[in-house]
C-alpha atoms as a PDB file:
ATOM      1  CA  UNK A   1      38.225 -45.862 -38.914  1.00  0.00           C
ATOM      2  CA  UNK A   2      39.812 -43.337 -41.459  1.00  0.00           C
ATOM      3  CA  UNK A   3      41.041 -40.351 -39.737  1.00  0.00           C
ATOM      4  CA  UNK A   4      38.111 -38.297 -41.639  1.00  0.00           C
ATOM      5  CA  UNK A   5      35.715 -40.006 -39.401  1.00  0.00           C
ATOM      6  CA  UNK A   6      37.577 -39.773 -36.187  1.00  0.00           C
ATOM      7  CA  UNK A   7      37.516 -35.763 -37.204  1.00  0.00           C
ATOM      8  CA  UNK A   8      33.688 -35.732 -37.936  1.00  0.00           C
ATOM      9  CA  UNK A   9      32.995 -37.355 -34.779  1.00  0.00           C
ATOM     10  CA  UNK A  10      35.211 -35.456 -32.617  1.00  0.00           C
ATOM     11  CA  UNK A  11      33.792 -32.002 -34.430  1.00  0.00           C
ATOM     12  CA  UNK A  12      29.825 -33.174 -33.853  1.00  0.00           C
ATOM     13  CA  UNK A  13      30.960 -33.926 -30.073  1.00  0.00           C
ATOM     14  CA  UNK A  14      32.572 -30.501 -29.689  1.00  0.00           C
ATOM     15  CA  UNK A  15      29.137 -29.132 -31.412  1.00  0.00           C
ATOM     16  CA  UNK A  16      27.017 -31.037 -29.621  1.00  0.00           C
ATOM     17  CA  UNK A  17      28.943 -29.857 -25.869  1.00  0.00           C
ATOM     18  CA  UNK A  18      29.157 -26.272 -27.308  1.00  0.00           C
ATOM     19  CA  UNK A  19      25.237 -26.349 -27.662  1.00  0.00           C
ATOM     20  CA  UNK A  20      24.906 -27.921 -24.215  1.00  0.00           C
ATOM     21  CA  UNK A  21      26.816 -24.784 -23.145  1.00  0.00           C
ATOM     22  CA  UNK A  22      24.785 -22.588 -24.856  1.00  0.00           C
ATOM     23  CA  UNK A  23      21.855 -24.055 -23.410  1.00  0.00           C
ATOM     24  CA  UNK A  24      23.058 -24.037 -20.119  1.00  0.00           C
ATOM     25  CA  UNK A  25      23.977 -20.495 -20.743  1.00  0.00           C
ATOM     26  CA  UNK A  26      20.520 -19.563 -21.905  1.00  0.00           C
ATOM     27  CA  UNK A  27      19.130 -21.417 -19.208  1.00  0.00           C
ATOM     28  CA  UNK A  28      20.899 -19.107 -16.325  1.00  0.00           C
ATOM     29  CA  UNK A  29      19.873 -16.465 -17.934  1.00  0.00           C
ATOM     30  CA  UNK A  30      16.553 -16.812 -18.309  1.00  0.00           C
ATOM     31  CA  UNK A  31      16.671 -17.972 -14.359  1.00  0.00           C
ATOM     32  CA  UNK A  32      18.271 -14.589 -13.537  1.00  0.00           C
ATOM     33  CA  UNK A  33      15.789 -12.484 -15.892  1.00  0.00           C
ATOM     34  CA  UNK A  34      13.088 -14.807 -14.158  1.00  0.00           C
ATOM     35  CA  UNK A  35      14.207 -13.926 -10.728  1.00  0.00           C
ATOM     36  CA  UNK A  36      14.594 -10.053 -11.535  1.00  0.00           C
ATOM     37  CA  UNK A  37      11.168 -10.135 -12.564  1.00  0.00           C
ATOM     38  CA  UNK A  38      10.400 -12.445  -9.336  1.00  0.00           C
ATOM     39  CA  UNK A  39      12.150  -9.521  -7.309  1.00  0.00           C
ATOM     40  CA  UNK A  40      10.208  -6.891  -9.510  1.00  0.00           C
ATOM     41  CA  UNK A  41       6.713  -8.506  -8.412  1.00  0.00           C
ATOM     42  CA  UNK A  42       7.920  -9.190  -4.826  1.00  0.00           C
ATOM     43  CA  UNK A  43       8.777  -5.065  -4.483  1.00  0.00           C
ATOM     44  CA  UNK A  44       5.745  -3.925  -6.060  1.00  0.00           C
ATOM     45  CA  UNK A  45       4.087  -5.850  -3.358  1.00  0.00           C
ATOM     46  CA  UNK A  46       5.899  -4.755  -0.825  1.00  0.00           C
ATOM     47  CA  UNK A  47       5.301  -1.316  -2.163  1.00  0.00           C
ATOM     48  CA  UNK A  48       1.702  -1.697  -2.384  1.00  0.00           C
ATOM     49  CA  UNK A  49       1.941  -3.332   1.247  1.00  0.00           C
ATOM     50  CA  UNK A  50       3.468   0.070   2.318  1.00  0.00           C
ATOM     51  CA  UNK A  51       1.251   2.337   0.376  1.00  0.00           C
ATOM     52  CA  UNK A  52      -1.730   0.537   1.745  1.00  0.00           C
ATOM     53  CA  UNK A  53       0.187   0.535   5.640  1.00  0.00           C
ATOM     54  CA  UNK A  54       0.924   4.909   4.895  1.00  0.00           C
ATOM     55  CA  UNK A  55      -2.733   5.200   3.858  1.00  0.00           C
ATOM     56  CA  UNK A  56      -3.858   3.451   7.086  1.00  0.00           C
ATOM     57  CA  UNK A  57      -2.308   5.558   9.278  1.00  0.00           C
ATOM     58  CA  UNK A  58      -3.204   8.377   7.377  1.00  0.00           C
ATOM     59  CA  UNK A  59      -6.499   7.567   7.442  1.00  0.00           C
ATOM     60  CA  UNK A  60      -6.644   6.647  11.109  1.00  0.00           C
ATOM     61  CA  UNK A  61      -5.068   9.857  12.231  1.00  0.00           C
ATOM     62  CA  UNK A  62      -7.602  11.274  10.178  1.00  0.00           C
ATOM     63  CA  UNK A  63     -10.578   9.503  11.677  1.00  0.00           C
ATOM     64  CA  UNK A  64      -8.732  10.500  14.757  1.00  0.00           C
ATOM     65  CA  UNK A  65      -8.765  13.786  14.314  1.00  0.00           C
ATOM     66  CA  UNK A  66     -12.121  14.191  13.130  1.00  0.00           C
ATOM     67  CA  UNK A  67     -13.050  12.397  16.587  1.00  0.00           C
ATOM     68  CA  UNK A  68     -11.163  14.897  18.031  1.00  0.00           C
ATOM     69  CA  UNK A  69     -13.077  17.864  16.335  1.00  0.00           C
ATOM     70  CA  UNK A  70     -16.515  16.142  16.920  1.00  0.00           C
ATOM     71  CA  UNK A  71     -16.034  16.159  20.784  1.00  0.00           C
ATOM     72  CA  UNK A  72     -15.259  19.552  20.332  1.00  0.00           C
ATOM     73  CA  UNK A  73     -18.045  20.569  17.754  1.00  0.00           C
ATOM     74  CA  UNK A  74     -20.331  18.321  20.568  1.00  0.00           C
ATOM     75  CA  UNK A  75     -19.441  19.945  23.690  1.00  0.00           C
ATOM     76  CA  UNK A  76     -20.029  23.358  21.705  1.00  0.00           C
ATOM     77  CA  UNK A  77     -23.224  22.731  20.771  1.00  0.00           C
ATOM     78  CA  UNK A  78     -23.941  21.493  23.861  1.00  0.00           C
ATOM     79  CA  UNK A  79     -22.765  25.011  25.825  1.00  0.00           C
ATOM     80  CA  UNK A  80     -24.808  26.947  23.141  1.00  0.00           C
ATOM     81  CA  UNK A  81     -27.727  25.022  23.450  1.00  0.00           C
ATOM     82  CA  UNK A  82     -27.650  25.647  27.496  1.00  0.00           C
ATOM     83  CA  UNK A  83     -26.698  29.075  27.150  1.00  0.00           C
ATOM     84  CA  UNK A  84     -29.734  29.366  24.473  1.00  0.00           C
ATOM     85  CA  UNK A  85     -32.087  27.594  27.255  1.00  0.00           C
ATOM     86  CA  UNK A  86     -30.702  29.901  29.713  1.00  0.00           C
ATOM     87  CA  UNK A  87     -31.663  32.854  27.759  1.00  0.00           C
ATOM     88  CA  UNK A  88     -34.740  31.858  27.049  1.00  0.00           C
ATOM     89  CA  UNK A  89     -35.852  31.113  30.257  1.00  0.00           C
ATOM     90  CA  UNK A  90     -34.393  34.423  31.597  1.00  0.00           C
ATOM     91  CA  UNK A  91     -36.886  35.902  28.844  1.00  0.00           C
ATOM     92  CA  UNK A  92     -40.010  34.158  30.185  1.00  0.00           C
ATOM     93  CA  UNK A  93     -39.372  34.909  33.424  1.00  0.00           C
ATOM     94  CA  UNK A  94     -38.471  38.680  32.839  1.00  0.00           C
ATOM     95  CA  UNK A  95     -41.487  38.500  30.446  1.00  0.00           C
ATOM     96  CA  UNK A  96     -43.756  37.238  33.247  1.00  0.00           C
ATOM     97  CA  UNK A  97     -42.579  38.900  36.211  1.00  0.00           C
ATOM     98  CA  UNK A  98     -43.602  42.284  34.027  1.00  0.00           C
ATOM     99  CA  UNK A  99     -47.171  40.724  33.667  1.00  0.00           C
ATOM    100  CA  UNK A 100     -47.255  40.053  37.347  1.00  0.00           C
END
């Protein structure tokens, strides 16, 4: 072997391990950029997961709350409507007793 061909052969095995590195390079970084985007996804979940959990409770205190002002609302009408009978019966007697 002439020592031109011991050169070309060592200089295509240095090319060929510098392209594995490269590779292998290339490879990690597409893992990493892979995984960021993995982590990207997995906190816009988890951000959706918390927006939903937030409008939840909003909504339930909400829902509360308008329980809350029903009963209320309820037990008004409710006094008005008996205060309204009351009246009205008041009336009918007062109305009658003068007819008497």
């Amino acid at each position: 072997m002439s020592l031109l061909e011991k050169d070309k052969i060592m200089l295509q095995h240095r090319s060929t391990e510098y392209q594995r590195k490269a590779d292998q390079e290339a490879e990690k970084r597409r893992n990493l950029e892979n995984e960021g985007k993995g982590n990207e996804v997995l906190l816009t979940y988890e951000s959706d997961d918390l927006q939903l959990k937030y409008n939840y409770r909003v909504d339930w205190g909400h829902s509360q709350y308008l329980n809350i002002v029903l009963v209320h609302v309820n037990a008004l009408i409710l006094s008005a409507s008996f205060d309204l009978g009351k009246r009205h019966k008041r009336r009918h007697m007062e109305r009658h007793s003068i007819l008497l």
